[in-house]
N, C-alpha and C. Protein backbone atom coordinates (compact mmCIF):
# COMPACT_ATOMS: atom_id res chain seq x y z
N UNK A 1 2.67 -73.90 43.27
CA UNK A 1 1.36 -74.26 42.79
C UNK A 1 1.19 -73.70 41.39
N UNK A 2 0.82 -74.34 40.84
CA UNK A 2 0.41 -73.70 39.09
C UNK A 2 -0.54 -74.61 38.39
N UNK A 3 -1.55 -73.62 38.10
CA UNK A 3 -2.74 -74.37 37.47
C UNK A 3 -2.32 -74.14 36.04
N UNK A 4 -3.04 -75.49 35.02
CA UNK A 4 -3.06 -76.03 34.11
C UNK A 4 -3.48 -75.10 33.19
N UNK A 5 -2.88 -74.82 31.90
CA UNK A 5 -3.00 -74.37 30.86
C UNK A 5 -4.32 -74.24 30.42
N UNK A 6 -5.24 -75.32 30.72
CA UNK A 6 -6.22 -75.57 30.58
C UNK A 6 -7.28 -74.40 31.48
N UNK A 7 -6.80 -74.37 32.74
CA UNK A 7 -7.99 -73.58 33.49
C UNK A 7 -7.54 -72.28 32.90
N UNK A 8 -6.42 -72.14 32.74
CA UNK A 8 -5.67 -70.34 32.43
C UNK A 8 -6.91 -69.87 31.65
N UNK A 9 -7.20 -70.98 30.33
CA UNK A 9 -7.48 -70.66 29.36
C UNK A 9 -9.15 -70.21 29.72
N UNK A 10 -9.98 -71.27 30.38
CA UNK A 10 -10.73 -71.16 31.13
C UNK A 10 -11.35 -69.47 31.83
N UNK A 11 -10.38 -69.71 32.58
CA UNK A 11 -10.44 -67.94 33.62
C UNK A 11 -10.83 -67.23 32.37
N UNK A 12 -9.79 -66.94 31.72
CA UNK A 12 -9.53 -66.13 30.58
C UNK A 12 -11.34 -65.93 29.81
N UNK A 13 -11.46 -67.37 29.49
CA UNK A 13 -13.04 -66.91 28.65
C UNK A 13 -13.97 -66.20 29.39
N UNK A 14 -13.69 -66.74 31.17
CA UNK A 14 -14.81 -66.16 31.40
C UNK A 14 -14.87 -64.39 31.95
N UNK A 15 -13.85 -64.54 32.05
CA UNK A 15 -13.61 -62.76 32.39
C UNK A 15 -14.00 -62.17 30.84
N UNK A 16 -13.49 -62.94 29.99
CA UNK A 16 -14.21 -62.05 28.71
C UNK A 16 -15.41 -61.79 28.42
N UNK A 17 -16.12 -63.29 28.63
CA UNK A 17 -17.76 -63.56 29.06
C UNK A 17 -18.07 -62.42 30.04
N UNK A 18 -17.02 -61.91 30.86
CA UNK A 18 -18.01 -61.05 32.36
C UNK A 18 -18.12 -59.39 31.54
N UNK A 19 -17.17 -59.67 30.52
CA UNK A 19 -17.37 -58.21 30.19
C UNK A 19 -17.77 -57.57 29.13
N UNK A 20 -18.56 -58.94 28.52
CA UNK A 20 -19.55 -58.87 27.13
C UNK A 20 -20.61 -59.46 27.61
N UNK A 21 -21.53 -58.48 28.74
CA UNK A 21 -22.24 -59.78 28.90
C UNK A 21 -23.98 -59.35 27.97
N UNK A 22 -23.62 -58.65 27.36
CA UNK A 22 -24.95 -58.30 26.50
C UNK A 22 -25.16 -58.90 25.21
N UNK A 23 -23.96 -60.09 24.89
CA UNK A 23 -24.06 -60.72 23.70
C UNK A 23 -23.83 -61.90 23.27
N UNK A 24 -23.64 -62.98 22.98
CA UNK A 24 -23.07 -63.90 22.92
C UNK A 24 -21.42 -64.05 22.45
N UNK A 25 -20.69 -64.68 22.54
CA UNK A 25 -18.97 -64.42 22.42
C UNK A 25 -18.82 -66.00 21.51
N UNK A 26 -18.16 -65.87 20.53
CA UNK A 26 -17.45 -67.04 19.87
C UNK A 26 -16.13 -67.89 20.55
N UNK A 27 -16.00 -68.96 20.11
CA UNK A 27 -14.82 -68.97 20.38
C UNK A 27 -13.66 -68.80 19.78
N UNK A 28 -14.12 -68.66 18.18
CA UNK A 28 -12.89 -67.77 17.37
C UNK A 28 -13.09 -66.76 18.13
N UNK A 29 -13.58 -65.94 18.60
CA UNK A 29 -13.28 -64.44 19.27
C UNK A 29 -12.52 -64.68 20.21
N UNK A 30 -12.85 -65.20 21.11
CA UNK A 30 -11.95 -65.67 22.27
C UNK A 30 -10.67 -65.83 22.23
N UNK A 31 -10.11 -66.98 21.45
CA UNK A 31 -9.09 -68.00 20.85
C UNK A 31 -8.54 -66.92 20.35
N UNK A 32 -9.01 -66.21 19.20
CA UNK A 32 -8.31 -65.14 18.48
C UNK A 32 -7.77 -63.59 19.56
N UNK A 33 -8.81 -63.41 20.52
CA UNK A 33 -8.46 -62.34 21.60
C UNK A 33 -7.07 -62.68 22.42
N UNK A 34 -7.20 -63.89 22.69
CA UNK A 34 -6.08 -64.56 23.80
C UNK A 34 -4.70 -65.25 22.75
N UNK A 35 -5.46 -65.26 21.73
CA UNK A 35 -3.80 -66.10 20.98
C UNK A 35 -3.65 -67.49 21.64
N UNK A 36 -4.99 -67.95 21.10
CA UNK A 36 -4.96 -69.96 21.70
C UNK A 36 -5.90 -70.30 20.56
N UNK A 37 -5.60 -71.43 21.11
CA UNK A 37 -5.63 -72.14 19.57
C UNK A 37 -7.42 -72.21 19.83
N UNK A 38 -8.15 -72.22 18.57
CA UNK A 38 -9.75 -72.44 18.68
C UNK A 38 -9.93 -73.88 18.94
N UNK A 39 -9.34 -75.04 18.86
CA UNK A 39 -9.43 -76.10 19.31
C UNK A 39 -9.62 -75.92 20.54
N UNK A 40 -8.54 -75.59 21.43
CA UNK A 40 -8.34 -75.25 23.06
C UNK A 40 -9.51 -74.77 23.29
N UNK A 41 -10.12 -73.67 22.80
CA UNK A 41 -11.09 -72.82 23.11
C UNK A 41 -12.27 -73.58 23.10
N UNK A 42 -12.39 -74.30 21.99
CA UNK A 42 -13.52 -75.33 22.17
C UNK A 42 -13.78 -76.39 23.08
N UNK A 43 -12.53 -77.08 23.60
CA UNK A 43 -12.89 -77.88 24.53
C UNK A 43 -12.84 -76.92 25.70
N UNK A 44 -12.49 -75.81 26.15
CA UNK A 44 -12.67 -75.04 27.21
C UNK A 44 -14.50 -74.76 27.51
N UNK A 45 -14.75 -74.50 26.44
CA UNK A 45 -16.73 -74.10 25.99
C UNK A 45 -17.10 -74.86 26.28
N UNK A 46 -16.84 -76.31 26.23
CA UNK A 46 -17.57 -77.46 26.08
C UNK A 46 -17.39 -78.32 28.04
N UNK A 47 -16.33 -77.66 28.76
CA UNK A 47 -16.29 -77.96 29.76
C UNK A 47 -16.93 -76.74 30.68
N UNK A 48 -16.76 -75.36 30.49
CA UNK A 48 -17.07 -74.52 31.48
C UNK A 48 -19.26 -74.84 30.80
N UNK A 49 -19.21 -75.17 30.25
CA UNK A 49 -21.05 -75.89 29.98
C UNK A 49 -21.22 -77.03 30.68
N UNK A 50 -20.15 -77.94 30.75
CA UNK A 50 -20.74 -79.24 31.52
C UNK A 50 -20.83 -78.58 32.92
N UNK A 51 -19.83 -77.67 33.63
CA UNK A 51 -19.58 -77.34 34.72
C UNK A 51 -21.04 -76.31 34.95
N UNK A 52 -21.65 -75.89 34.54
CA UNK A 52 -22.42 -75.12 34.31
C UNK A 52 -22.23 -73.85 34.46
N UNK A 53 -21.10 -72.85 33.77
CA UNK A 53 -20.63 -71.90 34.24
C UNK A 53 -21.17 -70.89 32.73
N UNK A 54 -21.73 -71.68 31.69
CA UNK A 54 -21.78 -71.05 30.17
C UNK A 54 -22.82 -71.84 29.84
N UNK A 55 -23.51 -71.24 29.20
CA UNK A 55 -24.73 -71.60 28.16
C UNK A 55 -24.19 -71.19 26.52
N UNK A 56 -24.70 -71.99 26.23
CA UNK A 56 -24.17 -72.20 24.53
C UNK A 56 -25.03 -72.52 24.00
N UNK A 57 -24.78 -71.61 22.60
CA UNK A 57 -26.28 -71.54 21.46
C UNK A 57 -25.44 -71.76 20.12
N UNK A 58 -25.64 -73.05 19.40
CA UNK A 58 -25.30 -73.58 18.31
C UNK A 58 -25.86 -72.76 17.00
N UNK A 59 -24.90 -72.98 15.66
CA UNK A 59 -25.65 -72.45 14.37
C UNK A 59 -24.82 -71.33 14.47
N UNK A 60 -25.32 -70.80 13.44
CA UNK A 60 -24.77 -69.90 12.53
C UNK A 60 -24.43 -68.19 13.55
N UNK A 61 -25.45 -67.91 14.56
CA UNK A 61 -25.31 -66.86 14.91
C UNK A 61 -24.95 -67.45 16.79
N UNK A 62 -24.44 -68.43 16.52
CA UNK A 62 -24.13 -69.24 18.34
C UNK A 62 -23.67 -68.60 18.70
N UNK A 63 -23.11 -69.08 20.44
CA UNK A 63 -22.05 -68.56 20.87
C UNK A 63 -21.86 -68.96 21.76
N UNK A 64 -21.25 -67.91 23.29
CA UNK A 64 -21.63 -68.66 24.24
C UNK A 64 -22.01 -67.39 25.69
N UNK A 65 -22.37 -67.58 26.65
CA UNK A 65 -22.68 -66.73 27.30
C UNK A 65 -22.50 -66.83 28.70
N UNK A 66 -22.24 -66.35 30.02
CA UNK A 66 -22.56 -66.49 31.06
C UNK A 66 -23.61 -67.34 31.89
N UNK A 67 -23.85 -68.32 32.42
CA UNK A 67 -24.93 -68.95 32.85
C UNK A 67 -25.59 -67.94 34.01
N UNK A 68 -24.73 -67.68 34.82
CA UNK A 68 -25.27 -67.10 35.80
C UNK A 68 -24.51 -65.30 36.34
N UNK A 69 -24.59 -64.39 37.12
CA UNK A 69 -24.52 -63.14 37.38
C UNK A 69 -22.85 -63.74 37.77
N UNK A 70 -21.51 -63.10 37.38
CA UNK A 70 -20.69 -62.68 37.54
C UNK A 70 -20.45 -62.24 39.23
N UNK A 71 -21.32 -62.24 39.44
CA UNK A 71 -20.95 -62.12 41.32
C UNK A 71 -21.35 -63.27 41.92
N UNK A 72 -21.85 -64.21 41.63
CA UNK A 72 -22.48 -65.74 41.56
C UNK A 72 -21.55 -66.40 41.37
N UNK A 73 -20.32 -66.21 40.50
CA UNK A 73 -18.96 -67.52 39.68
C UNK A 73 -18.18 -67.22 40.74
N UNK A 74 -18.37 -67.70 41.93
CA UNK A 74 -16.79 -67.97 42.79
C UNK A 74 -15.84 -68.59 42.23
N UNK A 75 -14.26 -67.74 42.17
CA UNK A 75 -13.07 -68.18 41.94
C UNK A 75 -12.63 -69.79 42.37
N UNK A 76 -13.32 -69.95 43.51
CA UNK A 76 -12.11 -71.42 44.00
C UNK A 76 -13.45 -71.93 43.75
N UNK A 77 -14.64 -72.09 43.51
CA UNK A 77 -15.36 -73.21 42.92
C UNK A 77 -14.93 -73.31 41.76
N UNK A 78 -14.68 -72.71 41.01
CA UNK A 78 -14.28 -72.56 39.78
C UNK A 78 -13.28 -73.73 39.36
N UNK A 79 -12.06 -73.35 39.83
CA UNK A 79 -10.92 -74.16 39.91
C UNK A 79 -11.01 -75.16 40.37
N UNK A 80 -11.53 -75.33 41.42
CA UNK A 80 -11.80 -76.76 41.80
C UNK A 80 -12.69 -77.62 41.05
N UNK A 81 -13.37 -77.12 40.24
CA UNK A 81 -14.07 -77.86 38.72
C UNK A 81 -12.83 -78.22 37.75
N UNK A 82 -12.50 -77.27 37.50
CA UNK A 82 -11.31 -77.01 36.30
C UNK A 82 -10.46 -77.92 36.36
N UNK A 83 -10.05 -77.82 37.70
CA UNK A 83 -8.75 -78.83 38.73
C UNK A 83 -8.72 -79.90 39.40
N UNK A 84 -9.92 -81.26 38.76
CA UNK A 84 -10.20 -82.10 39.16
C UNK A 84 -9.55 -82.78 40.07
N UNK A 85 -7.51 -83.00 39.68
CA UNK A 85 -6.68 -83.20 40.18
C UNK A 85 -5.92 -82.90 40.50
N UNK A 86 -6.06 -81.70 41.10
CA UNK A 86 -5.43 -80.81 41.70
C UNK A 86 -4.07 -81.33 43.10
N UNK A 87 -3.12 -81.76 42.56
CA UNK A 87 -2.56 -82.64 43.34
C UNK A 87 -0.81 -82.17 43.53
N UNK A 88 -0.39 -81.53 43.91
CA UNK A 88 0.90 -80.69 44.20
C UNK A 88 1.85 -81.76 44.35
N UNK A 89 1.99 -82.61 44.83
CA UNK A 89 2.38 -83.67 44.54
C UNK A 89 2.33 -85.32 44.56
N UNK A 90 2.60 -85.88 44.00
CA UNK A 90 2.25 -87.37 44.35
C UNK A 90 1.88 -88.24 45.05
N UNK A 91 2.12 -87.57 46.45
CA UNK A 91 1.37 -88.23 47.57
C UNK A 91 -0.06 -87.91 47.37
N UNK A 92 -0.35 -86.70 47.41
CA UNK A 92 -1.59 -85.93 47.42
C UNK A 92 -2.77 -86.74 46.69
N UNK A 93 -2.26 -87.83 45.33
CA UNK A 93 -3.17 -88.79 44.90
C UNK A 93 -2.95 -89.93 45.55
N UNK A 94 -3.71 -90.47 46.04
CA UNK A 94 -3.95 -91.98 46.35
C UNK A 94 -3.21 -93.29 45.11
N UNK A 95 -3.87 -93.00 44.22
CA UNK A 95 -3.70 -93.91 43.21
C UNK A 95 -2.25 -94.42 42.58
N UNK A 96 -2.13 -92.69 42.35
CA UNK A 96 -0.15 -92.58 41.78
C UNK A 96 0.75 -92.30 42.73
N UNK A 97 0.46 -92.67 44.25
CA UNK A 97 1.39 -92.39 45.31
C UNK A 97 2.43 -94.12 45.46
N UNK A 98 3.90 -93.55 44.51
CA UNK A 98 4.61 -94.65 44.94
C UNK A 98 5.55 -93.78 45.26
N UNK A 99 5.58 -93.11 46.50
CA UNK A 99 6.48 -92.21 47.47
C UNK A 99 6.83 -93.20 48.82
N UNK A 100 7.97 -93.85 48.71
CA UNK A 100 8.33 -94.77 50.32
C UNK A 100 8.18 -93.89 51.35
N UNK A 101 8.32 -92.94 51.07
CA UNK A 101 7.94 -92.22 52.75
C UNK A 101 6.61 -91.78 53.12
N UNK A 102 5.90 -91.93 52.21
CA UNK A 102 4.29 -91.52 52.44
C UNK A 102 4.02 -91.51 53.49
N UNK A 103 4.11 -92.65 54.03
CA UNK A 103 3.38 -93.23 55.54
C UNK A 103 3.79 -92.00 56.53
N UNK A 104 5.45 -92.25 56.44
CA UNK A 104 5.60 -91.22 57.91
C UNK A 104 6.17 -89.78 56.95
N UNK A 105 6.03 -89.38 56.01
CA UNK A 105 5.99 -87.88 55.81
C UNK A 105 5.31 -86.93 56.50
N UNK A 106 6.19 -85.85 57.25
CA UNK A 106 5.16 -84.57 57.84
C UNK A 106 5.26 -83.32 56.67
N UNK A 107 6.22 -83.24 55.74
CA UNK A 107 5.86 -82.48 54.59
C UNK A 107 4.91 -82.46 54.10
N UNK A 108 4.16 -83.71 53.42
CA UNK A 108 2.57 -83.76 53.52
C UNK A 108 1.57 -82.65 53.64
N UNK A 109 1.67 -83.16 54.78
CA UNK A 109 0.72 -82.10 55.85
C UNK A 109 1.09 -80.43 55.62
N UNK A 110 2.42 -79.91 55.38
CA UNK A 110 2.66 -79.05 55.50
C UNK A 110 1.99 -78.39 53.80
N UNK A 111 2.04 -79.13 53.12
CA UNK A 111 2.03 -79.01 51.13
C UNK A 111 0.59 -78.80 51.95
N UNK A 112 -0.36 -79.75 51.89
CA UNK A 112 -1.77 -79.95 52.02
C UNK A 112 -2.12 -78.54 52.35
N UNK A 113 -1.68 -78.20 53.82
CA UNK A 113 -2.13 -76.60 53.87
C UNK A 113 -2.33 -75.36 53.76
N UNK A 114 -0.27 -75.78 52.64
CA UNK A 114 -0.70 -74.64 51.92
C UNK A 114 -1.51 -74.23 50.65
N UNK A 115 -1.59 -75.58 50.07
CA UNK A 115 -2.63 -75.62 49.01
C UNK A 115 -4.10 -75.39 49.53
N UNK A 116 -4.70 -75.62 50.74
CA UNK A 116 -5.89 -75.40 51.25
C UNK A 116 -5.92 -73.69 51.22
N UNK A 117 -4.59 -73.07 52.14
CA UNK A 117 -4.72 -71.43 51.89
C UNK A 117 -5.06 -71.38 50.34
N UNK A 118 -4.18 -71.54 49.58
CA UNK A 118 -4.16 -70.90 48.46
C UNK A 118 -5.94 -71.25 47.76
N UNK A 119 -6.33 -72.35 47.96
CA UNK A 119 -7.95 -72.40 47.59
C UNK A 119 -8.87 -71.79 48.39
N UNK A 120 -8.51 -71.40 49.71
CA UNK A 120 -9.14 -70.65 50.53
C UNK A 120 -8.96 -69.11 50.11
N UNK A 121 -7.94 -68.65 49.88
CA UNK A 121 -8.20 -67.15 49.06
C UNK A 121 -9.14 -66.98 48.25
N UNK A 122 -8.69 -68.46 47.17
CA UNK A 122 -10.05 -67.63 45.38
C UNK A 122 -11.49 -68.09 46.07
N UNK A 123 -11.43 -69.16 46.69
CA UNK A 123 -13.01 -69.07 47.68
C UNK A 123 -13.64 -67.33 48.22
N UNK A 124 -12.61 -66.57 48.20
CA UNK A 124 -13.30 -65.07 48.73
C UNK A 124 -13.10 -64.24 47.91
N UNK A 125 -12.84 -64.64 46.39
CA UNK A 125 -13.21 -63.61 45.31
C UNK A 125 -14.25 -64.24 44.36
N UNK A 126 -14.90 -63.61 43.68
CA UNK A 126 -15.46 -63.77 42.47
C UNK A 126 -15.68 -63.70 41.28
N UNK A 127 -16.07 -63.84 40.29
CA UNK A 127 -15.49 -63.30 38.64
C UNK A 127 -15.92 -61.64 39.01
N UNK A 128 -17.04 -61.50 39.29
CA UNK A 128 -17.00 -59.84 39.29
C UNK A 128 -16.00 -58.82 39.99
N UNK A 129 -15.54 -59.30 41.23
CA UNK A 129 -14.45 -58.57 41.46
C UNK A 129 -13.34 -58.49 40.68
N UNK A 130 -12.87 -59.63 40.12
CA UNK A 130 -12.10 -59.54 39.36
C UNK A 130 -11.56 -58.82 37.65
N UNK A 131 -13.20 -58.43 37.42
CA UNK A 131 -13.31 -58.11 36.26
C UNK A 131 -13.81 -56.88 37.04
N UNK A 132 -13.82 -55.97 37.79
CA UNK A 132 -14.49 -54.96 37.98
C UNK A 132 -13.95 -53.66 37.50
N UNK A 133 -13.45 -53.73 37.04
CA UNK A 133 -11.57 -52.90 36.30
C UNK A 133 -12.29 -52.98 34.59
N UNK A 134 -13.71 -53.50 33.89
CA UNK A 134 -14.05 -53.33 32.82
C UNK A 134 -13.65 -52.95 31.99
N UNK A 135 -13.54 -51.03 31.93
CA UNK A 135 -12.94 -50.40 30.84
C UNK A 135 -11.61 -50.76 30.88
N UNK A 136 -10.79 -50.76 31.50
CA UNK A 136 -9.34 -51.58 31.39
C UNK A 136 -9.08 -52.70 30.83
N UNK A 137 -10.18 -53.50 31.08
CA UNK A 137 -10.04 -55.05 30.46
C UNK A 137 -10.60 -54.78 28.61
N UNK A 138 -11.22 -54.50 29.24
CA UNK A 138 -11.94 -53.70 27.58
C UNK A 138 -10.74 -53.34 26.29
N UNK A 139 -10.02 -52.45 27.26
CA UNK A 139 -8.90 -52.03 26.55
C UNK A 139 -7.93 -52.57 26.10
N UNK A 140 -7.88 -53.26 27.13
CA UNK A 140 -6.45 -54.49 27.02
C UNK A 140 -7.13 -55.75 25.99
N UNK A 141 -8.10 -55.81 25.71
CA UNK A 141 -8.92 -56.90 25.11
C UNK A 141 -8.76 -56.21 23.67
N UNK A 142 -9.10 -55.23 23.59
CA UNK A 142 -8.67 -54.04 22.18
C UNK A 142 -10.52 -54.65 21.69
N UNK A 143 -11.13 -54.75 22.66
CA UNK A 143 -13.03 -54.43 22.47
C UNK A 143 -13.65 -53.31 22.88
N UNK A 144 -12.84 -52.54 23.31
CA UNK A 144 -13.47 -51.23 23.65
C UNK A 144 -14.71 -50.24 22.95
């Protein structure tokens, strides 16, 4: 299983978001903290807002911020926003399934559940647990 470059980048803002949460955060800050490109970073802002996970304030002193309490952002809701198509393999979509064995595959079934565990774990964490290690992240962020 391996999620998309895209959510990495994602996680990433918002654990930074969990541990600035007294200010607004750029996404040159971000982009520049993580070593991704500010493009990336921007369409990351612009999706964790549609998702409603960030509020964003335009102009000169913008930024972006947490929508809601850090013990509120469940992990596997998260991803499962992020991971629209979250699809391990080709059967798993309807659309792009030209697999001849589809029909009678029991591998299937076996992929399906373990991808259900693995979304069933981040379902029982949250951004705050994860960031609860602050001054460490702090450090490692070199925002201390």
């Amino acid at each position: 299983m391996k999620l998309t470059a895209f959510t990495d980048y994602s996680l990433r803002a918002l654990m930074f978001l969990a541990v600035h949460p007294d200010r607004l955060c750029t996404t040159k800050e971000i982009a520049e903290t993580f070593q991704i490109s500010q493009n990336h970073m921007v369409k990351v802002a612009y999706q964790l807002s549609k998702l409603g996970y960030v509020e964003t304030q335009k102009g000169k002193n913008g930024g972006m911020k947490l929508s809601r309490p850090p013990e509120d952002l469940n992990l596997g809701e998260a991803i499962r926003g992020l991971e629209p198509d979250f699809h391990l393999v080709e059967c798993f979509n309807r659309k792009d399934d030209n697999c001849r064995i589809s029909s009678a595959c029991q591998f299937k079934s076996v992929l399906f559940e373990a991808q259900s565990a693995f979304l069933n774990v981040l379902d029982d964490y949250t951004l705050a647990q994860i960031t609860e290690n602050e001054l460490d992240l702090l450090g490692a962020l070199g925002t201390a």
